[in-house]
C-alpha atoms as a PDB file:
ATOM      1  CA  UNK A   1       7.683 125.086  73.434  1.00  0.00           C
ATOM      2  CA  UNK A   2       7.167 124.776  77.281  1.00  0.00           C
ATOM      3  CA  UNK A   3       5.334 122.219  78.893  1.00  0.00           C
ATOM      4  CA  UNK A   4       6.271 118.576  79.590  1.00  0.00           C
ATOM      5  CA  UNK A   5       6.978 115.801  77.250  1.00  0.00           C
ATOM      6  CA  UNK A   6       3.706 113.159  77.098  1.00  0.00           C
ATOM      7  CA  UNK A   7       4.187 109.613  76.275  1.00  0.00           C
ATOM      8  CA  UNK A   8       1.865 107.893  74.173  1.00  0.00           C
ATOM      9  CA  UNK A   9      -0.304 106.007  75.568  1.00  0.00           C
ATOM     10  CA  UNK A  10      -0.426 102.419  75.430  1.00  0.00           C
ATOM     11  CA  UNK A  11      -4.099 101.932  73.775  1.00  0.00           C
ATOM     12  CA  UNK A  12      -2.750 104.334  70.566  1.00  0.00           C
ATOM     13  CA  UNK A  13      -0.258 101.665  70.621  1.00  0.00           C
ATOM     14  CA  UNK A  14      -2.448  98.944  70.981  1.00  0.00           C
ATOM     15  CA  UNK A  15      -5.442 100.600  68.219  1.00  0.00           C
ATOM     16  CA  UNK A  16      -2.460 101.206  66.290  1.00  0.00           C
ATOM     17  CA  UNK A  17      -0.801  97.522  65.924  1.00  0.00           C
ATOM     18  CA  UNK A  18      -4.106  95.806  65.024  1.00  0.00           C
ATOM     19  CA  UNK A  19      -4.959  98.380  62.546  1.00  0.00           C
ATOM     20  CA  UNK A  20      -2.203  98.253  61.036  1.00  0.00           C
ATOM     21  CA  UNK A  21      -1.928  94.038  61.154  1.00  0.00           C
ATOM     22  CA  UNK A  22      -5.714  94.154  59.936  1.00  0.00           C
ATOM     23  CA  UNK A  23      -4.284  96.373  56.886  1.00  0.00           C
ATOM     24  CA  UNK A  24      -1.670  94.409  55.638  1.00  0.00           C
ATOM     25  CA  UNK A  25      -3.820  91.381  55.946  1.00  0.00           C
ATOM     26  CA  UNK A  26      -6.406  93.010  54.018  1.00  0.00           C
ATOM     27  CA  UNK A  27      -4.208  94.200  51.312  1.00  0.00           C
ATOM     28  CA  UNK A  28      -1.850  91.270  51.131  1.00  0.00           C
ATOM     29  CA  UNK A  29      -3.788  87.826  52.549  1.00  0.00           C
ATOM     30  CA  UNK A  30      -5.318  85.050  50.727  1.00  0.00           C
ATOM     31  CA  UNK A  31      -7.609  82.491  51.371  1.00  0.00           C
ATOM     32  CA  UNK A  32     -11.760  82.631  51.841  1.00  0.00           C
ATOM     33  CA  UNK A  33     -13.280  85.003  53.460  1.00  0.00           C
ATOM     34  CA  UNK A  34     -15.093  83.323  56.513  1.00  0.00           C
ATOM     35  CA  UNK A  35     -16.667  83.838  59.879  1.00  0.00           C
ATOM     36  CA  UNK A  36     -13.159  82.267  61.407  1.00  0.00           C
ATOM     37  CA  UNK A  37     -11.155  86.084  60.015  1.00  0.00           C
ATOM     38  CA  UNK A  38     -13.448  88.219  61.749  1.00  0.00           C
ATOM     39  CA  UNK A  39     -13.071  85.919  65.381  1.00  0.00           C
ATOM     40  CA  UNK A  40      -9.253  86.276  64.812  1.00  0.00           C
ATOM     41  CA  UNK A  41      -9.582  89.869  64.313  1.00  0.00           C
ATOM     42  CA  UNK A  42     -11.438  90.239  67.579  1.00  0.00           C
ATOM     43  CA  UNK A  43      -9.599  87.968  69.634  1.00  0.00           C
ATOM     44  CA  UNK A  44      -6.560  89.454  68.733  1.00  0.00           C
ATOM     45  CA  UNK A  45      -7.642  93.233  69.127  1.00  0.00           C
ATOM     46  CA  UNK A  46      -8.803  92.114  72.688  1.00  0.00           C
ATOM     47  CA  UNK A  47      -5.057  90.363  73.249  1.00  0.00           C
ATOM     48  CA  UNK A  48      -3.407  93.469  72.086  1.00  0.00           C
ATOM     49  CA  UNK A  49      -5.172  95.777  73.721  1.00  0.00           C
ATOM     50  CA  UNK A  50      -5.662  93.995  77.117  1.00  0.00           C
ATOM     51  CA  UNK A  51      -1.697  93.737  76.768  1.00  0.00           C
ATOM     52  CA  UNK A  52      -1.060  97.238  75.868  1.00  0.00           C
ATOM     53  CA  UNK A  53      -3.485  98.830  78.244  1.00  0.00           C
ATOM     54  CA  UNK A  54      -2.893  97.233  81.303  1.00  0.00           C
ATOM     55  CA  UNK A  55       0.895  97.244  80.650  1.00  0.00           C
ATOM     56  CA  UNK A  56       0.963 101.156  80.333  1.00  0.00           C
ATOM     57  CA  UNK A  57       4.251 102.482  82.069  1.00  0.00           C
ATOM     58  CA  UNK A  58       6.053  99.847  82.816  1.00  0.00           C
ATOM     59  CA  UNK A  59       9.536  99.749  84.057  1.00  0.00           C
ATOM     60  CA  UNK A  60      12.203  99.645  81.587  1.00  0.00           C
ATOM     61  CA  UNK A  61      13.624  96.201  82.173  1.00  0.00           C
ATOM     62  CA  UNK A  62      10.093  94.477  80.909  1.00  0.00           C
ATOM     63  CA  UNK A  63       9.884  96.720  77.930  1.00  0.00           C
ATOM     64  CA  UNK A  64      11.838  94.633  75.150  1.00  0.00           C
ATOM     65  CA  UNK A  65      10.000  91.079  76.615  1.00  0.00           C
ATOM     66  CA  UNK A  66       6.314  93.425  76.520  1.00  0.00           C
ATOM     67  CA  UNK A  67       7.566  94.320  72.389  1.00  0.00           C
ATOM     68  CA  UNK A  68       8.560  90.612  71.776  1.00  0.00           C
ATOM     69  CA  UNK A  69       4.736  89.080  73.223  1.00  0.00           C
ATOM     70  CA  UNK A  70       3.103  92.379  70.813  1.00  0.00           C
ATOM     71  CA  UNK A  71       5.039  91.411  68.105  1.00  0.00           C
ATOM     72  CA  UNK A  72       4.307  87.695  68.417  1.00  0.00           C
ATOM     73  CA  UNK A  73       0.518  88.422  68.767  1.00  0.00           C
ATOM     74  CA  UNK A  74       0.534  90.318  65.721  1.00  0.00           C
ATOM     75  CA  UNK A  75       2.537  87.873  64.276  1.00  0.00           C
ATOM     76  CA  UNK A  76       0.112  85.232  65.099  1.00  0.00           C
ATOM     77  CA  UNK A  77      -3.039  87.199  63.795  1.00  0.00           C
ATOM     78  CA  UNK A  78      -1.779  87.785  60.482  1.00  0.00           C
ATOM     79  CA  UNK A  79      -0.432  83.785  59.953  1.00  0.00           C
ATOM     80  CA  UNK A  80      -3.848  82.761  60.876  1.00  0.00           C
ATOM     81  CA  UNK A  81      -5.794  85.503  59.646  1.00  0.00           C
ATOM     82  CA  UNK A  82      -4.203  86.127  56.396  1.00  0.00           C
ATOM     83  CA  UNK A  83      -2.639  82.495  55.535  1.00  0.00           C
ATOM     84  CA  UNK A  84       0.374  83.475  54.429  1.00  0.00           C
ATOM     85  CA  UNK A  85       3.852  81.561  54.777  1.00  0.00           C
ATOM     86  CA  UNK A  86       5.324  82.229  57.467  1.00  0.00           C
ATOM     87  CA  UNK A  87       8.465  84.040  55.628  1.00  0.00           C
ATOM     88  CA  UNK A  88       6.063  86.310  54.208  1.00  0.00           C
ATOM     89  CA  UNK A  89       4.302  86.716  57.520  1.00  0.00           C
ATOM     90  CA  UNK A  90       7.252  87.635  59.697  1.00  0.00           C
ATOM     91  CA  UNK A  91       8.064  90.356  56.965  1.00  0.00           C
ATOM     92  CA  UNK A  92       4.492  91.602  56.686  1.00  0.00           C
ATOM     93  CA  UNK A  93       4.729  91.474  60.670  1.00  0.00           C
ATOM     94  CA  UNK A  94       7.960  93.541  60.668  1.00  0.00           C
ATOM     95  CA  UNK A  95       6.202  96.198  58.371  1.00  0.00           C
ATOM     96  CA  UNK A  96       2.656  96.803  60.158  1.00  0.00           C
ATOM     97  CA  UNK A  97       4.485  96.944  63.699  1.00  0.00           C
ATOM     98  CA  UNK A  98       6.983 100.061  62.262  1.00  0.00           C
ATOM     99  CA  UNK A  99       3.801 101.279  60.880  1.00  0.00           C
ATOM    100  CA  UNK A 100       1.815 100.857  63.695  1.00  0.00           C
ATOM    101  CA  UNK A 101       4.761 102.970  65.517  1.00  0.00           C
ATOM    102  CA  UNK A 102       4.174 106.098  62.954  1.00  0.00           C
ATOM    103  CA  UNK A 103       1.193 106.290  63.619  1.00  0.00           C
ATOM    104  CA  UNK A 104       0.280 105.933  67.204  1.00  0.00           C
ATOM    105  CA  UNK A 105       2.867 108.939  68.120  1.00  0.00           C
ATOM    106  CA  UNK A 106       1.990 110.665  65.160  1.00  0.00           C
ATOM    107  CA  UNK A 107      -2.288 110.483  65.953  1.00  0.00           C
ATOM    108  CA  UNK A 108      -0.982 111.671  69.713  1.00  0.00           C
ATOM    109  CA  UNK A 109       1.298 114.789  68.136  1.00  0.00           C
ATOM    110  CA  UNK A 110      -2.458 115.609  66.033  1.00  0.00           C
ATOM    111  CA  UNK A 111      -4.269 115.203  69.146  1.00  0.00           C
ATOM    112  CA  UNK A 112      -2.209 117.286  71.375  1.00  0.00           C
ATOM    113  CA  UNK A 113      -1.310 119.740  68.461  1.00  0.00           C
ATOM    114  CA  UNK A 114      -5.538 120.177  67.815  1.00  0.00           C
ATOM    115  CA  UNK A 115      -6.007 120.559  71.720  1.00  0.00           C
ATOM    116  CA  UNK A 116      -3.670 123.138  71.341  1.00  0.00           C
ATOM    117  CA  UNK A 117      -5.349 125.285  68.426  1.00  0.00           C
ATOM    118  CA  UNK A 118      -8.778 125.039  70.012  1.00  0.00           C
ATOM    119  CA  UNK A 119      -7.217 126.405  73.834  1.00  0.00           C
ATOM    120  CA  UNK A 120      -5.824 129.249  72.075  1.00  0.00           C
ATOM    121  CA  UNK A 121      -9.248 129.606  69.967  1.00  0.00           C
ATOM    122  CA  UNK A 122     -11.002 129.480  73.312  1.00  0.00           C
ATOM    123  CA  UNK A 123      -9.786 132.391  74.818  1.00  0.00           C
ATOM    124  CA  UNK A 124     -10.178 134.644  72.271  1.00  0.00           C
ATOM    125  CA  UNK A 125      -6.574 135.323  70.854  1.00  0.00           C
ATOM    126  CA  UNK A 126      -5.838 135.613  67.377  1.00  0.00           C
ATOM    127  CA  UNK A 127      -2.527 134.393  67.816  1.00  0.00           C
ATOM    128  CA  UNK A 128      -0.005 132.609  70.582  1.00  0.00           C
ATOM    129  CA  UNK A 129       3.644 132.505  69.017  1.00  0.00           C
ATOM    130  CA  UNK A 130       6.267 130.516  70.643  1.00  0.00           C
ATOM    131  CA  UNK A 131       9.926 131.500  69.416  1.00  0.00           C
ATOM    132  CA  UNK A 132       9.806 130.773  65.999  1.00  0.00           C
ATOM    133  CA  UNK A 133       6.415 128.477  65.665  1.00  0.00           C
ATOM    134  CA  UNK A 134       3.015 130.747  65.772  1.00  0.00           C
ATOM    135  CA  UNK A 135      -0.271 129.193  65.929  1.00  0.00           C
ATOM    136  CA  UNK A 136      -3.273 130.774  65.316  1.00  0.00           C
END
């Protein structure tokens, strides 16, 4: 395939990590539902995001210390959101943020791949192959 090779960008990333913290808090967190969850799940979306987005592209040195302060936000959301011990929140932690990986490059591969199908629909040809892969 030609073309050049996209990153993701950093608010897939960043839509990505809550989701997938807001998941495993849903599926796995006790405690009462109050008004407190839903200002945690805000402030924390904001934090991500306002981290993710603004950080886009960064040079490679500040990469692992950027992961580290994502992680740790996502670790703090689901300790206070959820109320879980903390053993069971650094696991749950560990296990939305290789989620939250999947799926931010994987909704960017859909994207681009979808772009890609309605182009070719666009101009009117029934089919584009490229070496082995044809789309139609």
């Amino acid at each position: 395939m030609r073309g050049t090779v996209v990153n993701t960008p950093g608010y897939y990333y960043a839509i990505s990590y809550w989701l997938s913290a807001l998941v495993m808090i849903l599926v796995h967190g006790c405690g009462k539902k109050d008004v407190w969850k839903y200002v945690y799940g805000v402030l924390s979306f904001i934090s991500i995001f306002t981290v993710m987005f603004f950080t886009d592209g960064i040079k490679q040195m500040f990469f692992m210390p950027l992961m580290v302060c994502v992680f740790l936000l996502m670790l703090l959301y689901i300790r206070m959101a959820g109320e879980l011990p903390w053993r069971e929140t650094g696991f749950f932690c560990a296990k939305a943020f290789i989620n939250a990986e999947f799926a931010a490059s994987l909704s960017l591969a859909d994207s681009l791949f979808l772009y890609r199908i309605s182009a070719v629909r666009r101009r009117g040809h029934q089919s584009r192959c490229y070496g082995e892969c044809c789309i139609w």
